[in-house]
N, C-alpha and C. Protein backbone atom coordinates (compact mmCIF):
# COMPACT_ATOMS: atom_id res chain seq x y z
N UNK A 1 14.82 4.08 -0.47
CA UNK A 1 13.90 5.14 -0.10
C UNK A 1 12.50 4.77 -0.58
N UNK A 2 11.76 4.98 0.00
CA UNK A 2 10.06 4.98 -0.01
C UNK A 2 9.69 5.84 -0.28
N UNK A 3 8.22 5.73 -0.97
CA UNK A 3 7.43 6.89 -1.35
C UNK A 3 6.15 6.77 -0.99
N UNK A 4 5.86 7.81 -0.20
CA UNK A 4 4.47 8.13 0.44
C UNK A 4 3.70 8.38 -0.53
N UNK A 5 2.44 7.55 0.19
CA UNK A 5 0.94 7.59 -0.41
C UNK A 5 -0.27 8.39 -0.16
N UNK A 6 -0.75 8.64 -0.44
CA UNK A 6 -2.08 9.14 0.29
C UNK A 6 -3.51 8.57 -0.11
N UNK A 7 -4.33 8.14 0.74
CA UNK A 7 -5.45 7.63 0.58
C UNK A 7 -6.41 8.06 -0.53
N UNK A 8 -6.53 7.30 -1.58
CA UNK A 8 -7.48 7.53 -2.90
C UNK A 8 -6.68 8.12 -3.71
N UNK A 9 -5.77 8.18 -3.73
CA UNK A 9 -4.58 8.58 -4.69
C UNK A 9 -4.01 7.26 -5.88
N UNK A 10 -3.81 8.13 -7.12
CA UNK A 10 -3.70 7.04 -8.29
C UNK A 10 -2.15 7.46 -8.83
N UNK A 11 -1.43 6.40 -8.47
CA UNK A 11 0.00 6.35 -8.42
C UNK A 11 0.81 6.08 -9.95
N UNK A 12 1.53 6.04 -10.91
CA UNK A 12 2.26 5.54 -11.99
C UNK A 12 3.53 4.59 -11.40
N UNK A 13 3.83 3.46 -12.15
CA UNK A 13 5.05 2.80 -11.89
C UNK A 13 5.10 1.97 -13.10
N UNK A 14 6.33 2.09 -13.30
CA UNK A 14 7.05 1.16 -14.53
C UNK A 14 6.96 0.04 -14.35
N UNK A 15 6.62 -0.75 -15.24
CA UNK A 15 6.99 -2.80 -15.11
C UNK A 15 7.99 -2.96 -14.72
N UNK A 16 9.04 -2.48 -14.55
CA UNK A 16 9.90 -2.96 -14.07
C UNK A 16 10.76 -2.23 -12.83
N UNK A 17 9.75 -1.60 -12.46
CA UNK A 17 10.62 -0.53 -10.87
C UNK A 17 9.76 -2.17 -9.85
N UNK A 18 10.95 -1.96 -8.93
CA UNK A 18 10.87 -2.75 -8.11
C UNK A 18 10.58 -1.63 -6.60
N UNK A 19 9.42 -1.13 -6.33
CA UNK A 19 9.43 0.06 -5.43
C UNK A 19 8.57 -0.19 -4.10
N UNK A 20 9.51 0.51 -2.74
CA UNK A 20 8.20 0.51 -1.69
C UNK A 20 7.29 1.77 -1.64
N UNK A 21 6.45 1.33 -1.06
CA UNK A 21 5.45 2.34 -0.96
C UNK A 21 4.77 2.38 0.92
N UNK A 22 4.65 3.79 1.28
CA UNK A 22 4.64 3.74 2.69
C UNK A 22 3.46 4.12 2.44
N UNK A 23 1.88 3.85 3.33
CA UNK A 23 1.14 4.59 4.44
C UNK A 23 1.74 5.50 5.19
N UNK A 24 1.26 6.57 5.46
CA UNK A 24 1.45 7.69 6.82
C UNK A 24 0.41 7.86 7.68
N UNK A 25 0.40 6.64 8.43
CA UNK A 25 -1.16 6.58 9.24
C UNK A 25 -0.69 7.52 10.25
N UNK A 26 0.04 7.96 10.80
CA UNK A 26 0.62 8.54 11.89
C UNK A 26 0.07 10.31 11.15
N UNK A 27 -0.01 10.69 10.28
CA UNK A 27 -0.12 12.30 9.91
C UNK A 27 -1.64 12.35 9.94
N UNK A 28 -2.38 11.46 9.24
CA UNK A 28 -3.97 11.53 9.07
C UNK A 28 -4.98 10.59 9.82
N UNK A 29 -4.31 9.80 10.57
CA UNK A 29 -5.40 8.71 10.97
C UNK A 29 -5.46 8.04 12.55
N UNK A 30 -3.96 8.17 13.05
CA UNK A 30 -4.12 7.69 14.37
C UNK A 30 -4.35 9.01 15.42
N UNK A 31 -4.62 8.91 16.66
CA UNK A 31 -4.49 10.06 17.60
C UNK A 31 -3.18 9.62 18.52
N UNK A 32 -2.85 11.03 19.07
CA UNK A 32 -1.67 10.41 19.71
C UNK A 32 -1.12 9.45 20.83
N UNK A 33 -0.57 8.68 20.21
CA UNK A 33 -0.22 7.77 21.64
C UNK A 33 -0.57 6.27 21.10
N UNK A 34 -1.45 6.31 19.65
CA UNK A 34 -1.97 5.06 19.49
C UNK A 34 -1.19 4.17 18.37
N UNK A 35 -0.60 3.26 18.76
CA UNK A 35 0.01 2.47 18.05
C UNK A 35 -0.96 1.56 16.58
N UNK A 36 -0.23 0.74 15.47
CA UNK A 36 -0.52 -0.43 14.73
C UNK A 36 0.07 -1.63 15.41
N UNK A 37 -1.36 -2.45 15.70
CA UNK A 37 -0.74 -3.29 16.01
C UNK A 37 -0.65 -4.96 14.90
N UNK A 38 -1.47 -4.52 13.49
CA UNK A 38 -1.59 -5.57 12.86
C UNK A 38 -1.59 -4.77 11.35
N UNK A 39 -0.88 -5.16 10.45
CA UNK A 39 -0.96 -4.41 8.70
C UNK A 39 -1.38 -5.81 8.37
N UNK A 40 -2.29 -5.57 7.48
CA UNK A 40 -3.02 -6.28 6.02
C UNK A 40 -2.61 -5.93 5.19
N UNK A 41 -2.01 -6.66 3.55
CA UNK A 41 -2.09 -5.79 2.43
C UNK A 41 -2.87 -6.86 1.79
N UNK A 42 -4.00 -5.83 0.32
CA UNK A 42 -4.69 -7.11 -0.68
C UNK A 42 -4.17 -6.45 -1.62
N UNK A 43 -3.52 -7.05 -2.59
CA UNK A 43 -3.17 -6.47 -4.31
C UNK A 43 -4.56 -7.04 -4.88
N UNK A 44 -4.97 -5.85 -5.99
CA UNK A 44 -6.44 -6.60 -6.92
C UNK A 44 -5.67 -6.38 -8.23
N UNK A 45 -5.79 -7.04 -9.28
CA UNK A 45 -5.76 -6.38 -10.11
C UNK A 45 -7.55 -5.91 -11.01
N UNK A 46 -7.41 -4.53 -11.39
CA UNK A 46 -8.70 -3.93 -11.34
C UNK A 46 -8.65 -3.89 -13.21
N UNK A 47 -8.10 -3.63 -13.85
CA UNK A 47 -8.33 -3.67 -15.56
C UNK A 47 -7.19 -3.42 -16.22
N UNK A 48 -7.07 -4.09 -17.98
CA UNK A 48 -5.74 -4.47 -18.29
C UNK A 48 -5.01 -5.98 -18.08
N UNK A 49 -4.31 -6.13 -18.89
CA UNK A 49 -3.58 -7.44 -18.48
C UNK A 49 -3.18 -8.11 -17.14
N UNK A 50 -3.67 -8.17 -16.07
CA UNK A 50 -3.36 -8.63 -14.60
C UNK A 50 -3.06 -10.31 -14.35
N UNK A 51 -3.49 -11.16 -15.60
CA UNK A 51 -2.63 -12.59 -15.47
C UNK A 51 -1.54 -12.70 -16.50
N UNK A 52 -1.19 -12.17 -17.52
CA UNK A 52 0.20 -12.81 -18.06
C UNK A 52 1.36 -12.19 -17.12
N UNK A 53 1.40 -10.92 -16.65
CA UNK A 53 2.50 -10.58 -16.02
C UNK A 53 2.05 -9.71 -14.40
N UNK A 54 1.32 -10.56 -13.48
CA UNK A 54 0.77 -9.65 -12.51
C UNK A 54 1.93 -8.81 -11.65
N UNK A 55 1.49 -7.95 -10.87
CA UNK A 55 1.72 -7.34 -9.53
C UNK A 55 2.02 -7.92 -8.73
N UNK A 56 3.56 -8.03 -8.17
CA UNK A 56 3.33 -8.66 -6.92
C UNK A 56 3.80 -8.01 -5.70
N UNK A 57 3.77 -8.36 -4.61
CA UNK A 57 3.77 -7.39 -3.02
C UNK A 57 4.28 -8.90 -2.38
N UNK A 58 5.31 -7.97 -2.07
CA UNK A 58 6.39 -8.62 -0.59
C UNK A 58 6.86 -7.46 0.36
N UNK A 59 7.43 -7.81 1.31
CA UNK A 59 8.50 -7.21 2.55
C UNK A 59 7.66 -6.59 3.16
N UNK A 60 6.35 -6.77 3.34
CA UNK A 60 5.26 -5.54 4.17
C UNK A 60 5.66 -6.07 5.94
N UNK A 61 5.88 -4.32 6.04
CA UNK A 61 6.28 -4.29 7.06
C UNK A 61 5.32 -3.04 7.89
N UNK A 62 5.53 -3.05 9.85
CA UNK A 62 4.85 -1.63 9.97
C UNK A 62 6.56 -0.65 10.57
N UNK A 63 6.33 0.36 10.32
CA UNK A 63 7.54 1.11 10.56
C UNK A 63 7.64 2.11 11.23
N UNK A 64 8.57 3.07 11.87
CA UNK A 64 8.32 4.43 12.35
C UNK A 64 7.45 4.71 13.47
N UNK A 65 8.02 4.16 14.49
CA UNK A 65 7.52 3.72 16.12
C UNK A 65 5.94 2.88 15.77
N UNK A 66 5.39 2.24 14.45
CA UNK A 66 4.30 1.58 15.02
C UNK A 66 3.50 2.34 14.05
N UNK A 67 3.52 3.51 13.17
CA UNK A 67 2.98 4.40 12.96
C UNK A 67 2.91 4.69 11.45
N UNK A 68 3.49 3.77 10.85
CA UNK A 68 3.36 3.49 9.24
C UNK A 68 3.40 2.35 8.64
N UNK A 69 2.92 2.15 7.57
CA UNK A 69 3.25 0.54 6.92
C UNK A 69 3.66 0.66 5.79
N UNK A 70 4.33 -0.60 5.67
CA UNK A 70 5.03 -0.20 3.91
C UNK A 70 5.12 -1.49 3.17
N UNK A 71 5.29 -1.24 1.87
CA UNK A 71 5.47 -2.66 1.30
C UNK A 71 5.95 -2.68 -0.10
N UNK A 72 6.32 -3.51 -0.10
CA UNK A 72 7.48 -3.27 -1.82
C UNK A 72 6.32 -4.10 -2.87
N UNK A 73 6.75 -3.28 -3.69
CA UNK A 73 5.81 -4.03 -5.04
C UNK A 73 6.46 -3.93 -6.52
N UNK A 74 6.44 -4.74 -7.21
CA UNK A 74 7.21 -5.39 -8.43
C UNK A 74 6.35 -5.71 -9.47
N UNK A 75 7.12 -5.50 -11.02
CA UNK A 75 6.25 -5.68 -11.92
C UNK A 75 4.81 -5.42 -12.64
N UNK A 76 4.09 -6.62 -13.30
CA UNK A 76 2.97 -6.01 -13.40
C UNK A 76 3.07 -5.18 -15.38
N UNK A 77 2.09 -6.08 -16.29
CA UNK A 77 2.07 -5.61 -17.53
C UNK A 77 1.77 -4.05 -17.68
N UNK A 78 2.56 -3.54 -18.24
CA UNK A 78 1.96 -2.51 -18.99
C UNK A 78 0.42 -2.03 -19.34
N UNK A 79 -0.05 -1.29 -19.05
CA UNK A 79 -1.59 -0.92 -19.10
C UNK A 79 -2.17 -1.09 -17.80
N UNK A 80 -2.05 -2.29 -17.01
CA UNK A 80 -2.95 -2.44 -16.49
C UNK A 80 -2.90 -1.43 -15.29
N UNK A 81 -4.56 -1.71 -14.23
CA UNK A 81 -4.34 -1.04 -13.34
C UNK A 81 -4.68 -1.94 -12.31
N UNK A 82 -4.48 -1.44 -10.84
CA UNK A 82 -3.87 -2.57 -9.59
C UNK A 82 -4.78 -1.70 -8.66
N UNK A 83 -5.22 -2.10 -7.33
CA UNK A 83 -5.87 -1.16 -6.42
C UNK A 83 -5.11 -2.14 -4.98
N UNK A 84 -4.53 -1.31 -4.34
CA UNK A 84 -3.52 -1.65 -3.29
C UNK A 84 -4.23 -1.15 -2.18
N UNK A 85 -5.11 -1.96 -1.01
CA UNK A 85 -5.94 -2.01 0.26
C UNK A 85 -4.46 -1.87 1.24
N UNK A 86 -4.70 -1.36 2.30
CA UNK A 86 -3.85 -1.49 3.60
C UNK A 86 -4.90 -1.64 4.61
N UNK A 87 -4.98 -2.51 5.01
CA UNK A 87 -6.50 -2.38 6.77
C UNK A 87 -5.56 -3.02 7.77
N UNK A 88 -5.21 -1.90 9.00
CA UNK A 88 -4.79 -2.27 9.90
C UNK A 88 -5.71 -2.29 11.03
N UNK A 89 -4.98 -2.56 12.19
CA UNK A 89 -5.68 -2.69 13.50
C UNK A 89 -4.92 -1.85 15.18
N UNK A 90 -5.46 -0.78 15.42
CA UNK A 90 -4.61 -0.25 16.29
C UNK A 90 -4.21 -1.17 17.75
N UNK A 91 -3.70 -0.39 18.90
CA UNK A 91 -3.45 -1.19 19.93
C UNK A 91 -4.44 -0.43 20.93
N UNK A 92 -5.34 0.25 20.42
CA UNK A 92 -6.28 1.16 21.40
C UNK A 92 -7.16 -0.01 22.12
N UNK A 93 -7.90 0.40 23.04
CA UNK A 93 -9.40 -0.45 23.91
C UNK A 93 -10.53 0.07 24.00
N UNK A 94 -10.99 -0.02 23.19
CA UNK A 94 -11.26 -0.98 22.48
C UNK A 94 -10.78 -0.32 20.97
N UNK A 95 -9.95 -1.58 20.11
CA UNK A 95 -9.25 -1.57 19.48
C UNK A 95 -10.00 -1.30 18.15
N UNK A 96 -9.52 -0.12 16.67
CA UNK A 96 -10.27 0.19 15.91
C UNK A 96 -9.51 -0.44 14.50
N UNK A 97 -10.54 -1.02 13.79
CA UNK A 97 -9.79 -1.18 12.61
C UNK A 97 -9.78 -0.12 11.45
N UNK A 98 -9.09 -0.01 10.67
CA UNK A 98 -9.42 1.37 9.31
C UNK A 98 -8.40 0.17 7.92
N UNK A 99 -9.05 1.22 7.23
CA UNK A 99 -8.74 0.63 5.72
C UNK A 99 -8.34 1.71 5.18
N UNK A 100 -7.44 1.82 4.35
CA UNK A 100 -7.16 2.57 2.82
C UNK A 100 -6.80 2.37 1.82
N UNK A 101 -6.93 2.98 0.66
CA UNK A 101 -6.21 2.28 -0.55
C UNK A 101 -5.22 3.52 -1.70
N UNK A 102 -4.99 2.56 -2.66
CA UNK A 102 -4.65 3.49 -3.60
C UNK A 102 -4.51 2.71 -4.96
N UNK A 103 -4.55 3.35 -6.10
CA UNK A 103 -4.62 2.85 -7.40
C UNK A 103 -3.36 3.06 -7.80
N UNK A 104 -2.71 1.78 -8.78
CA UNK A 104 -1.53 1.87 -9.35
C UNK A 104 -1.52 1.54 -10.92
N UNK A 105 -1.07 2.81 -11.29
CA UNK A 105 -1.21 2.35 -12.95
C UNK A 105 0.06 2.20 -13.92
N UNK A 106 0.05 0.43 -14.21
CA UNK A 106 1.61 0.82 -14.89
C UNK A 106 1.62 0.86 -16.27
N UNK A 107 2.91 1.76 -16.38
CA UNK A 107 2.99 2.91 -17.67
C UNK A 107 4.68 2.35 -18.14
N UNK A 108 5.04 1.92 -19.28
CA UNK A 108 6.25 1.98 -19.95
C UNK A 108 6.88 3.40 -20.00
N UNK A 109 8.05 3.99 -19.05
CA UNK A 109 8.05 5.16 -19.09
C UNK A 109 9.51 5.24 -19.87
């Protein structure tokens, strides 16, 4: 199971949850009828320890007729904090790109 995000939102996760995390471009951002036709993800790490034990992001996928993206993310020291970009690209004509993000702060829970 996944857990929805919302744009400018500052998330908690343990060093050691191995968790996905979905976009819901489909509730706030596309109009109807308009597909993703390309997901980006950038992991930063933003402050805190981000080289002895970084963040990392695999399995990004788009999901849910075209209309969400998701992506699993792992690890990552204690303290630090992470800022997680998504910029996709619709299938409209002329075709629009958008960006969002969210902050991840991991916490020994």
């Amino acid at each position: 199971m996944s857990t929805t995000v919302k744009d400018g939102s500052t998330i908690t996760k343990d060093p050691s949850d191995i968790s996905v995390y979905t976009f819901d471009w489909d509730a706030e951002h596309l109009a109807t009828g308009v597909s993703i036709s390309t997901s980006t993800w950038t992991l930063t790490g933003v402050s805190g320890d981000v080289t002895t034990t970084p963040m990392t992001k695999d399995q990004p996928s788009i999901v849910t007729g075209n209309r969400k993206t998701q992506i699993r993310l792992s690890a990552g020291a204690a303290g630090s904090v992470w800022k997680l970009d998504n910029a996709i690209v619709t299938d409209e004509s002329p075709s629009q790109q958008k960006e969002r993000s969210i902050r991840i702060r991991v916490e020994q829970r």
